[in-house]
Protein backbone atom coordinates (compact mmCIF):
# COMPACT_ATOMS: atom_id res chain seq x y z
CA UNK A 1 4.67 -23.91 -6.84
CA UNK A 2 5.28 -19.94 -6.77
CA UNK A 3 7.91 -19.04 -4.15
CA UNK A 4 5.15 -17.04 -2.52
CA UNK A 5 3.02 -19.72 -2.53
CA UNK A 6 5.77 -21.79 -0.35
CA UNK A 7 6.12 -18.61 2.38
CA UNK A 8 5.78 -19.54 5.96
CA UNK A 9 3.76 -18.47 8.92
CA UNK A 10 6.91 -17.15 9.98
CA UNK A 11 7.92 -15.41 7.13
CA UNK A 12 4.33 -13.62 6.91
CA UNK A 13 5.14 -12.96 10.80
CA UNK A 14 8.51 -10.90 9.56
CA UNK A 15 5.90 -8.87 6.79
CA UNK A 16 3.78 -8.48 9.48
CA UNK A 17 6.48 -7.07 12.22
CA UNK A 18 7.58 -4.84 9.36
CA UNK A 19 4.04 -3.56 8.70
CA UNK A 20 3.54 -2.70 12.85
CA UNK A 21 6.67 -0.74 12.34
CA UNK A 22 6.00 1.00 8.98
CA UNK A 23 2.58 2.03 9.96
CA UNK A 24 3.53 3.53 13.82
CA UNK A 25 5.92 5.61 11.93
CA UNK A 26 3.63 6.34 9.06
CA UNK A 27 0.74 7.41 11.72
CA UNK A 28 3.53 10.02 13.73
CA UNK A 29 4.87 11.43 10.04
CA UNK A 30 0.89 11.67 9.21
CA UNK A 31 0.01 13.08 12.54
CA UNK A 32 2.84 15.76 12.24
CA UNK A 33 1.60 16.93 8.79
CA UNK A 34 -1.91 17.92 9.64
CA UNK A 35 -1.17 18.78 13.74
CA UNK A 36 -4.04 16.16 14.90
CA UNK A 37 -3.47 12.70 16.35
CA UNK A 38 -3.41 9.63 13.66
CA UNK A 39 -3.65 5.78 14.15
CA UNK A 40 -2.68 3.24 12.19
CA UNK A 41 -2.62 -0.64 12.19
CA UNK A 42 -1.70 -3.42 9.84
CA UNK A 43 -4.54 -5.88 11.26
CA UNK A 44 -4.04 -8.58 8.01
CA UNK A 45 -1.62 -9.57 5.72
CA UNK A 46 -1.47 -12.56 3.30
CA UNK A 47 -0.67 -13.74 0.25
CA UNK A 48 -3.18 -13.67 -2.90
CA UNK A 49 -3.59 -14.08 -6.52
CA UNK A 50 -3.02 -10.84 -9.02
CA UNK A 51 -6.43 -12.10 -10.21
CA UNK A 52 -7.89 -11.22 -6.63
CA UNK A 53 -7.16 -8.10 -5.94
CA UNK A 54 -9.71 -5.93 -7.48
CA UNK A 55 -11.91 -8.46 -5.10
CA UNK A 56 -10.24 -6.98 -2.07
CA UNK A 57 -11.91 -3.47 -2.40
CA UNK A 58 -15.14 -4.62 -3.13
CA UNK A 59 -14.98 -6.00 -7.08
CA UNK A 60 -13.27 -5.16 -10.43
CA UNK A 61 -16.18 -2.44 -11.20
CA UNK A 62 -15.76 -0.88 -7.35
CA UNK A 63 -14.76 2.70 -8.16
CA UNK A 64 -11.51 3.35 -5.86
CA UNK A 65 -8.49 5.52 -5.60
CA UNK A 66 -4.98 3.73 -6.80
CA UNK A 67 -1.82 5.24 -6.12
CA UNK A 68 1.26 3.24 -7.71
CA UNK A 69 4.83 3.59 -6.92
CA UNK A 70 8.18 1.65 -8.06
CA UNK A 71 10.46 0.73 -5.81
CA UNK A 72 14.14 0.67 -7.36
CA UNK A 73 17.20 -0.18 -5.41
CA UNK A 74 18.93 -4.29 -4.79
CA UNK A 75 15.46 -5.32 -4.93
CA UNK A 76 13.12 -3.58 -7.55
CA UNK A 77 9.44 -3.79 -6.51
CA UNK A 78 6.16 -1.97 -7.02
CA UNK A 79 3.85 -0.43 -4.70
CA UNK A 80 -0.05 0.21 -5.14
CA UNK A 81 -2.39 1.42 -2.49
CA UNK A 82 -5.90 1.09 -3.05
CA UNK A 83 -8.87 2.99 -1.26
CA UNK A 84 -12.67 2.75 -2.01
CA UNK A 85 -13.52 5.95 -2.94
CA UNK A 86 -15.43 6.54 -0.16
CA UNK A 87 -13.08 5.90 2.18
CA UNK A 88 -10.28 7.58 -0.06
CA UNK A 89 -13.17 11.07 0.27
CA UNK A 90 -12.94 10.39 4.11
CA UNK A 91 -9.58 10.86 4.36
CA UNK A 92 -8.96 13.65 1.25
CA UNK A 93 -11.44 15.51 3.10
CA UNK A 94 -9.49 15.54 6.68
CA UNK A 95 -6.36 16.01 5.50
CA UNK A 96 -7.96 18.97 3.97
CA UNK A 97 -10.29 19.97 6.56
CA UNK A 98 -13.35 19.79 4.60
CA UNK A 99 -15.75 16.76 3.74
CA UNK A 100 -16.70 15.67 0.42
CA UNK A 101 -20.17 14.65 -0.84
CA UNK A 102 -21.57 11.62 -1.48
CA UNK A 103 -21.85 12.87 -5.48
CA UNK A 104 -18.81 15.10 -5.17
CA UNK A 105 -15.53 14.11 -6.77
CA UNK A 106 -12.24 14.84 -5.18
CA UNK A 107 -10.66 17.97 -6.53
CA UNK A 108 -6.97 18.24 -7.18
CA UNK A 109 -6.13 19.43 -4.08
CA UNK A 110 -7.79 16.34 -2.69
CA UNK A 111 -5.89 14.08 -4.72
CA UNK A 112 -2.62 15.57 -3.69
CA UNK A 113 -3.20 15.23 -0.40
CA UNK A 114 -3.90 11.42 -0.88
CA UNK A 115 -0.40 10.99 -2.90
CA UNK A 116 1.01 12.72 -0.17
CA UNK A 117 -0.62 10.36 2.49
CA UNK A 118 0.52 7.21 0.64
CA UNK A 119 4.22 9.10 -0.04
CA UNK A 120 4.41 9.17 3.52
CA UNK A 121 3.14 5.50 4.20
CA UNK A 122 4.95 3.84 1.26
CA UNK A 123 8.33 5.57 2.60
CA UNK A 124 7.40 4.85 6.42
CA UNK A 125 6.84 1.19 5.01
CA UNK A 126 9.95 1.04 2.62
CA UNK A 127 12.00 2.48 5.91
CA UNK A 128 10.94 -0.28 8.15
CA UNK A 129 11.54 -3.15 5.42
CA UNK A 130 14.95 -1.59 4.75
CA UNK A 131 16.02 -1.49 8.38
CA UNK A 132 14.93 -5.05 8.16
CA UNK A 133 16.90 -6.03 5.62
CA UNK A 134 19.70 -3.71 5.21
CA UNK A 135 18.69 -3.11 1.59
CA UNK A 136 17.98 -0.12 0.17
CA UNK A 137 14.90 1.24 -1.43
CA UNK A 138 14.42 4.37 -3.38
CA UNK A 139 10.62 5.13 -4.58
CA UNK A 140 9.51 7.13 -7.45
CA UNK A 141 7.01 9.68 -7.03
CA UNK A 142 3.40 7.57 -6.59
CA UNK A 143 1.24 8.84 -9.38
CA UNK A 144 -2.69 8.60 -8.45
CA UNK A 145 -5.46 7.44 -10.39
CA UNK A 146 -9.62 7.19 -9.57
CA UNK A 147 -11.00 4.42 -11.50
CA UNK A 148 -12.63 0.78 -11.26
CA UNK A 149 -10.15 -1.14 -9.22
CA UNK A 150 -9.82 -3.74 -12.71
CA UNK A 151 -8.86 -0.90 -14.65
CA UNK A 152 -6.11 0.69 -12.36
CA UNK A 153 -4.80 -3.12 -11.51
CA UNK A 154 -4.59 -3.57 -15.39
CA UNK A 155 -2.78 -0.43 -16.13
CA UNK A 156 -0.32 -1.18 -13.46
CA UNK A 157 0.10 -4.66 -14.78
CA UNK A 158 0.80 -3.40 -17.97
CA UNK A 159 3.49 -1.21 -16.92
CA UNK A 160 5.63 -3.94 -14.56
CA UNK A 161 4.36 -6.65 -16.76
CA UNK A 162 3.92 -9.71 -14.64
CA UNK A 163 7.00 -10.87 -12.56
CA UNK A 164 4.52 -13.42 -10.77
CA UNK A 165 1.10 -14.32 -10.32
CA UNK A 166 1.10 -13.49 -6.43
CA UNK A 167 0.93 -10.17 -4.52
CA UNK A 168 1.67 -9.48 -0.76
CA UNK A 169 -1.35 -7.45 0.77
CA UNK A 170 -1.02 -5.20 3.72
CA UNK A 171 -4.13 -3.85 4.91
CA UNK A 172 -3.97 -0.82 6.63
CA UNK A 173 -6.81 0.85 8.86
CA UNK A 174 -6.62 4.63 9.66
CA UNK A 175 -8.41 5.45 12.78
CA UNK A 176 -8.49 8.58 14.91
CA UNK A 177 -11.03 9.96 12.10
CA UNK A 178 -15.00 9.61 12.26
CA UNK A 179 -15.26 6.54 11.39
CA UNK A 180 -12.10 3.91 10.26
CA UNK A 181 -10.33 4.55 6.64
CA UNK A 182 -9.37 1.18 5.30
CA UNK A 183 -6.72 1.20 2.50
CA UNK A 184 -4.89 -1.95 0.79
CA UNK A 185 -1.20 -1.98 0.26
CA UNK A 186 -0.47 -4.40 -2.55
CA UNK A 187 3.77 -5.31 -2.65
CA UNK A 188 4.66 -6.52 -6.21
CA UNK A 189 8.41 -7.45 -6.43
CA UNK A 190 9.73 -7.76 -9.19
CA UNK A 191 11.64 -11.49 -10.69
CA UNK A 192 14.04 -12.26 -7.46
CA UNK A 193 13.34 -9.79 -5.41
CA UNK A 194 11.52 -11.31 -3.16
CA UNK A 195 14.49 -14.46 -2.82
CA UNK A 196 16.63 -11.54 -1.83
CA UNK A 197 14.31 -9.75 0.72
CA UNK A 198 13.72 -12.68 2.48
CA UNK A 199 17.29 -13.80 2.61
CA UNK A 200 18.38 -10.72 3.50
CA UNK A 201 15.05 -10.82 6.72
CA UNK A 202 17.44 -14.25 7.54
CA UNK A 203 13.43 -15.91 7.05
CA UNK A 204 14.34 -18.43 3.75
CA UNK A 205 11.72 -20.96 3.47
């Protein structure tokens, strides 16, 4: 049995204090960077299969926008937010005050407003788990890609290789826009770092 597979309610209730906390600061950081008013909520987090996550966005052949980041410090881990591509156009297009097409693709200036969105989230997020844990965290910068969700988990997977078959998913709802943006934070830590976050949360199974 994988260590993740042996987590506690408890334990998911520490991830899931950590998320409240990353995402309140991530929504004031956001909310400062484009001067209007940003929510945002962790409303699930569990536990699932690598082999699942394409599922989570709709499907390995769901077209979505990816954004991967490595995490280096005590613990090394990776992080990869994934947004259908309609909601990542929702939010591309009020960050840049504009609204994107059903047919249109995001431009560049799209797309760096999304890595900036999930630079801001992944360090609001890293912040909070630090604080936690006393660790520190340093990410790279996220690099974006716009693919089917089974491609960009592949070519992620083929970077970190596979540490473990488990990843710890954060979803994470934007509101204050027109309608919700729903995005999927995916934490893949690398072999023993998650022994040493959760020893270091005081939460060992």
């Amino acid at each position: 049995m994988s260590l993740y597979e042996k987590i506690s309610e408890f334990q998911l209730d520490a991830f899931r204090e950590i998320g409240t906390i990353g995402a309140g600061n991530g929504a004031t950081a956001l909310s400062q960077m484009i001067n209007k008013k940003v929510g945002m909520s962790v409303p699930a987090i569990r536990i699932l299969p690598f082999s699942q996550v394409p599922d989570v966005v709709g499907g390995p052949e769901r077209v979505v926008a990816g954004v991967f980041t490595t995490v280096k410090g005590p613990a090394p881990c990776n992080m990869l937010f994934m947004f259908p591509i309609e909601s990542a156009k929702i939010l591309a297009g009020k960050l840049m005050g504009r609204k994107y097409k059903d047919d249109e693709e995001i431009d560049y200036y799209g797309n760096s407003a999304l890595t900036e969105v999930v630079n801001i989230v992944a360090g609001a997020y890293l912040n909070s788990l630090a604080s936690f844990t006393n660790l520190s965290f340093v990410p790279s910068v996220p690099a974006l890609a716009i693919d089917m969700a089974g491609a960009i988990l592949n070519s992620v997977l083929a970077q970190i290789g596979i540490a473990g078959d488990q990843a710890l998913l954060m979803e994470t709802v934007f509101t204050e826009f027109e309608e919700n943006v729903t995005g999927h934070f995916f934490l893949l830590p690398e072999a023993g770092s998650l022994e040493k976050i959760l020893e270091a949360i005081g939460v060992k199974g």
